[in-house]
C-alpha atoms as a PDB file:
ATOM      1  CA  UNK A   1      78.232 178.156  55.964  1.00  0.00           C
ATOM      2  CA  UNK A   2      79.356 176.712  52.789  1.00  0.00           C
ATOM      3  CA  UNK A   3      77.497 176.693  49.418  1.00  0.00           C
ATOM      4  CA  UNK A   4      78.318 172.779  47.761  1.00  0.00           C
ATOM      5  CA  UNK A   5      78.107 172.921  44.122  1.00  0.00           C
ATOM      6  CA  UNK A   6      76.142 175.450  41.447  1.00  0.00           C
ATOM      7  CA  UNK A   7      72.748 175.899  42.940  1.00  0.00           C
ATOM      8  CA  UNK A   8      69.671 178.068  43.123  1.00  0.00           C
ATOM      9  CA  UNK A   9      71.592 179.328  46.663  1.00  0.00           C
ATOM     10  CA  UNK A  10      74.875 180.252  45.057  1.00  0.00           C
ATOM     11  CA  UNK A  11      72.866 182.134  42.488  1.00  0.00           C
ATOM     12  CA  UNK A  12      70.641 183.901  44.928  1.00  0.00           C
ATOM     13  CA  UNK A  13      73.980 185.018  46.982  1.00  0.00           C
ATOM     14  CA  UNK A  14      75.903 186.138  44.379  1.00  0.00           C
ATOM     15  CA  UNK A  15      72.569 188.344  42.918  1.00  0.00           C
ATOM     16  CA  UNK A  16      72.223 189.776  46.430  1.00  0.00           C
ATOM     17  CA  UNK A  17      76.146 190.582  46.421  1.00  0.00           C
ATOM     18  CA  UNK A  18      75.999 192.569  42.911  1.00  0.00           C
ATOM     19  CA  UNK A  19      72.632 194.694  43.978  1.00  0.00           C
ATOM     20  CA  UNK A  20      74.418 195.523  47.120  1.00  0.00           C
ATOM     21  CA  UNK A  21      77.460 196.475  44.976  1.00  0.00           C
ATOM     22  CA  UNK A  22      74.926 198.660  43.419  1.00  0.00           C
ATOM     23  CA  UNK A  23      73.130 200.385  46.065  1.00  0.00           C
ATOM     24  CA  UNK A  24      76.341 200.839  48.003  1.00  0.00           C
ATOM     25  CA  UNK A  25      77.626 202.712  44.483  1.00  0.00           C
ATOM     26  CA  UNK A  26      74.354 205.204  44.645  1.00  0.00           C
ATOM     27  CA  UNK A  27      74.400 205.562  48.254  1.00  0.00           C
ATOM     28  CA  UNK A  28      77.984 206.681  48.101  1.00  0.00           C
ATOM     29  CA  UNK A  29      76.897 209.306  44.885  1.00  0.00           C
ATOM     30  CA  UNK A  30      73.861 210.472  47.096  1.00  0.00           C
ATOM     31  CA  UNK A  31      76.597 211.604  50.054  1.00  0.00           C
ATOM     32  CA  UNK A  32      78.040 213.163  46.783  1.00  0.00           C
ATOM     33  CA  UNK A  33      81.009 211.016  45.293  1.00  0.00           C
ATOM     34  CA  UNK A  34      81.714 211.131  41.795  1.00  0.00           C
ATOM     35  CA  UNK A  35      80.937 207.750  40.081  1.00  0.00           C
ATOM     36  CA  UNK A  36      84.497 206.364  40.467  1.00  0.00           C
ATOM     37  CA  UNK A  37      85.445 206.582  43.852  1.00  0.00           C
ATOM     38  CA  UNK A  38      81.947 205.700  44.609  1.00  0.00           C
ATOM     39  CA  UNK A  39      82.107 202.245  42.992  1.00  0.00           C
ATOM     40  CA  UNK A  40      85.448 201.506  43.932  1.00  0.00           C
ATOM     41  CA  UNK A  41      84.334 201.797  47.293  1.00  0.00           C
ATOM     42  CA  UNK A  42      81.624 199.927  47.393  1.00  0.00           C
ATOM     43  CA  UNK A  43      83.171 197.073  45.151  1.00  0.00           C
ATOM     44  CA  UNK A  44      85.440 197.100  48.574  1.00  0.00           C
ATOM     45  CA  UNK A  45      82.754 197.366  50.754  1.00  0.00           C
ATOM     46  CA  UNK A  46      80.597 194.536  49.061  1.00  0.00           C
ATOM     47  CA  UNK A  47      82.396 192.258  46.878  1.00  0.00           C
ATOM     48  CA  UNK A  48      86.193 192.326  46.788  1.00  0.00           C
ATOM     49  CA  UNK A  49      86.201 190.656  50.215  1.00  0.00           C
ATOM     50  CA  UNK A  50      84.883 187.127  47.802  1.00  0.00           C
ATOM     51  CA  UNK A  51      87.292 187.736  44.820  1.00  0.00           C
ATOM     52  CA  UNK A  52      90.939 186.324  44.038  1.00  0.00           C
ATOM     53  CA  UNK A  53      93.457 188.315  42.130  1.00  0.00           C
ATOM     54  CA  UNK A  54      92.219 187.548  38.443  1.00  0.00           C
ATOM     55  CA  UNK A  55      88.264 189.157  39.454  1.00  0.00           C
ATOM     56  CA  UNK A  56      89.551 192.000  41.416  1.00  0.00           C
ATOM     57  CA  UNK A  57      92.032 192.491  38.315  1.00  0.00           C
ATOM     58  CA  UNK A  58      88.895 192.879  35.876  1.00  0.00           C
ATOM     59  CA  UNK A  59      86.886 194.973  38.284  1.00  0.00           C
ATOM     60  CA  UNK A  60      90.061 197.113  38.534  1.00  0.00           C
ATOM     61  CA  UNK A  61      88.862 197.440  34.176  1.00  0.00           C
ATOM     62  CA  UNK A  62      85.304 198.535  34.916  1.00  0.00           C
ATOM     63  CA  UNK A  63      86.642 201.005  37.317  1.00  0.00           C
ATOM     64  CA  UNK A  64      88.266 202.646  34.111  1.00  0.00           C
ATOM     65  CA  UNK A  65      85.547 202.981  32.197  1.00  0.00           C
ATOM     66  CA  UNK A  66      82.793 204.597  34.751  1.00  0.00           C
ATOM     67  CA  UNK A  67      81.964 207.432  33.522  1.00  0.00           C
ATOM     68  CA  UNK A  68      81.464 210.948  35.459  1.00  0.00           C
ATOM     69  CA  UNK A  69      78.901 211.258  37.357  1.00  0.00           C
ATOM     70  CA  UNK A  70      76.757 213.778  35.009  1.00  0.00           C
ATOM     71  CA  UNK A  71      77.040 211.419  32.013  1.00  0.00           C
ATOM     72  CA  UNK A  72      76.113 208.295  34.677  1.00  0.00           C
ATOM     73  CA  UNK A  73      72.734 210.405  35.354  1.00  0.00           C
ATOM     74  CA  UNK A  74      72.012 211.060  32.212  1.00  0.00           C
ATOM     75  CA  UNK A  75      72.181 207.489  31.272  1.00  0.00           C
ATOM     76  CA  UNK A  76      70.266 206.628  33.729  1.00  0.00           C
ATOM     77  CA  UNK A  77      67.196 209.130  33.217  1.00  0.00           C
ATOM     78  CA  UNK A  78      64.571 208.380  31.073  1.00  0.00           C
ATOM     79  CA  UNK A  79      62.508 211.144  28.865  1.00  0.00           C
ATOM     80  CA  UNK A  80      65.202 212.173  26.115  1.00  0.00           C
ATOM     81  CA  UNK A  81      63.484 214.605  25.120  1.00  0.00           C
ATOM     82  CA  UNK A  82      63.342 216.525  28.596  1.00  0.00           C
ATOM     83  CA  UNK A  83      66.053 218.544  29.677  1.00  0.00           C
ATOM     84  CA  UNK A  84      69.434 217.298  30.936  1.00  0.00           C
ATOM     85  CA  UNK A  85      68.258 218.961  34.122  1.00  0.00           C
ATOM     86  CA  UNK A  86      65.346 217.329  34.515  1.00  0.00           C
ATOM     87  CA  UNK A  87      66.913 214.023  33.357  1.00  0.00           C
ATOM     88  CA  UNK A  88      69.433 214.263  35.968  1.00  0.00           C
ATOM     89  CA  UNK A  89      66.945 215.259  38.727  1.00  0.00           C
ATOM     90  CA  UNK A  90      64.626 212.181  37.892  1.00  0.00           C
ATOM     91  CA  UNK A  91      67.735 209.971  38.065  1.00  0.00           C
ATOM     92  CA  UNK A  92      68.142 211.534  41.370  1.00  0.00           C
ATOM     93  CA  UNK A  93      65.029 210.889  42.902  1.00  0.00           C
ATOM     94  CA  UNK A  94      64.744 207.314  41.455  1.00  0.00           C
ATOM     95  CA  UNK A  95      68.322 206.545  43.283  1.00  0.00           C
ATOM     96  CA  UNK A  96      67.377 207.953  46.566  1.00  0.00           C
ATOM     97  CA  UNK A  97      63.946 205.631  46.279  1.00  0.00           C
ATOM     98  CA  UNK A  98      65.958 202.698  45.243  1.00  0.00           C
ATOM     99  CA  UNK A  99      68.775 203.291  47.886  1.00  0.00           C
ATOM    100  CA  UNK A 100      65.962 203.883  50.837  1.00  0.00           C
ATOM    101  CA  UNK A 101      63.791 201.018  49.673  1.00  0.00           C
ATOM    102  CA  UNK A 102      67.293 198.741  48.472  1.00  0.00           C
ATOM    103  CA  UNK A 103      69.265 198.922  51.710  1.00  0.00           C
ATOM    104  CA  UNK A 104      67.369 197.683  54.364  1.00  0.00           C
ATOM    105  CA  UNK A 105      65.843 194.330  51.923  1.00  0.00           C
ATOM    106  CA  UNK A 106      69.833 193.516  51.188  1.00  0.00           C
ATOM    107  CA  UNK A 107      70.243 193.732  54.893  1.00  0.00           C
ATOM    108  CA  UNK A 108      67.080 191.204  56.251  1.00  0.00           C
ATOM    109  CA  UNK A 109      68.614 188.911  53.045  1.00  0.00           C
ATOM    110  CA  UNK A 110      71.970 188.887  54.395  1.00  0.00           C
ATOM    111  CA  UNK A 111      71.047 187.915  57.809  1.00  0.00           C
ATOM    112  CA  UNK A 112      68.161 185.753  56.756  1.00  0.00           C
ATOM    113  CA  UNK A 113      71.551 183.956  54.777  1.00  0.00           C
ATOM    114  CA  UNK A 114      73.624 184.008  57.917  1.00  0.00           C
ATOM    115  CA  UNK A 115      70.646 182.738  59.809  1.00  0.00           C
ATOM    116  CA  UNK A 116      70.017 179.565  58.066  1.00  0.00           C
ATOM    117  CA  UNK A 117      74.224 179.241  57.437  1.00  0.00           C
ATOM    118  CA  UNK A 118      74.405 179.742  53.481  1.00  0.00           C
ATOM    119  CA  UNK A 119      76.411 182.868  53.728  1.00  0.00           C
ATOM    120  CA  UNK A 120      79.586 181.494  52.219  1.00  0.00           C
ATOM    121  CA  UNK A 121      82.471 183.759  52.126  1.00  0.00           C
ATOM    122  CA  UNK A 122      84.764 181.884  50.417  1.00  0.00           C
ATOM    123  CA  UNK A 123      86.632 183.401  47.891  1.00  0.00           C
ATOM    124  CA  UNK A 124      85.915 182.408  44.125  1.00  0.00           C
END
């Protein structure tokens, strides 16, 4: 399907596309990636295949500035004043809920997309 002109639709697509991007990133750090490779990954798996040269080219900056995945935790975690430990383990558990519960919602929106033929995959 095709998308014609800024709408509600194009929004909704393009929101679904970035929380994949996301889940794909913690689901890749869950099998135990560092933060890098896991979100260059899943910016290949998820939304490179909808981006010329000049986006792919600015994702390429964002790669360069993810941090490791120990500081990526840390800002993640709420509780300053716990431990870095125990920050770090609550980020875990909240990404393996939001990967378990994110997945399989980003999957029934996709089809439900491909379905009623607003999937567009054309490249912006």
């Amino acid at each position: 399907g095709m998308i014609t002109g800024p709408s509600g639709v194009e929004g909704l697509l393009w929101m679904r596309r970035s929380i994949d991007l996301v889940a794909v990133m913690m689901a890749k750090m869950l099998e135990g990636m560092e933060t890098k490779p896991a979100i260059q990954a899943s910016y290949t798996d998820t939304l490179q295949p909808y981006h010329k040269f000049l986006l792919r080219s600015t994702f390429g900056a964002v790669f360069r500035g993810t941090p490791p995945k120990q500081d990526f935790l840390l800002r993640l975690a709420p509780a300053p004043e716990a431990s870095q430990e125990e920050r770090r383990d609550a980020s875990w558990k909240d990404i393996g809920v939001f990967v378990k519960v994110a997945i399989p919602i980003l999957k029934t929106w996709k089809d439900l997309f491909v379905e009623l033929d607003i999937e567009d995959s054309r490249k912006i």
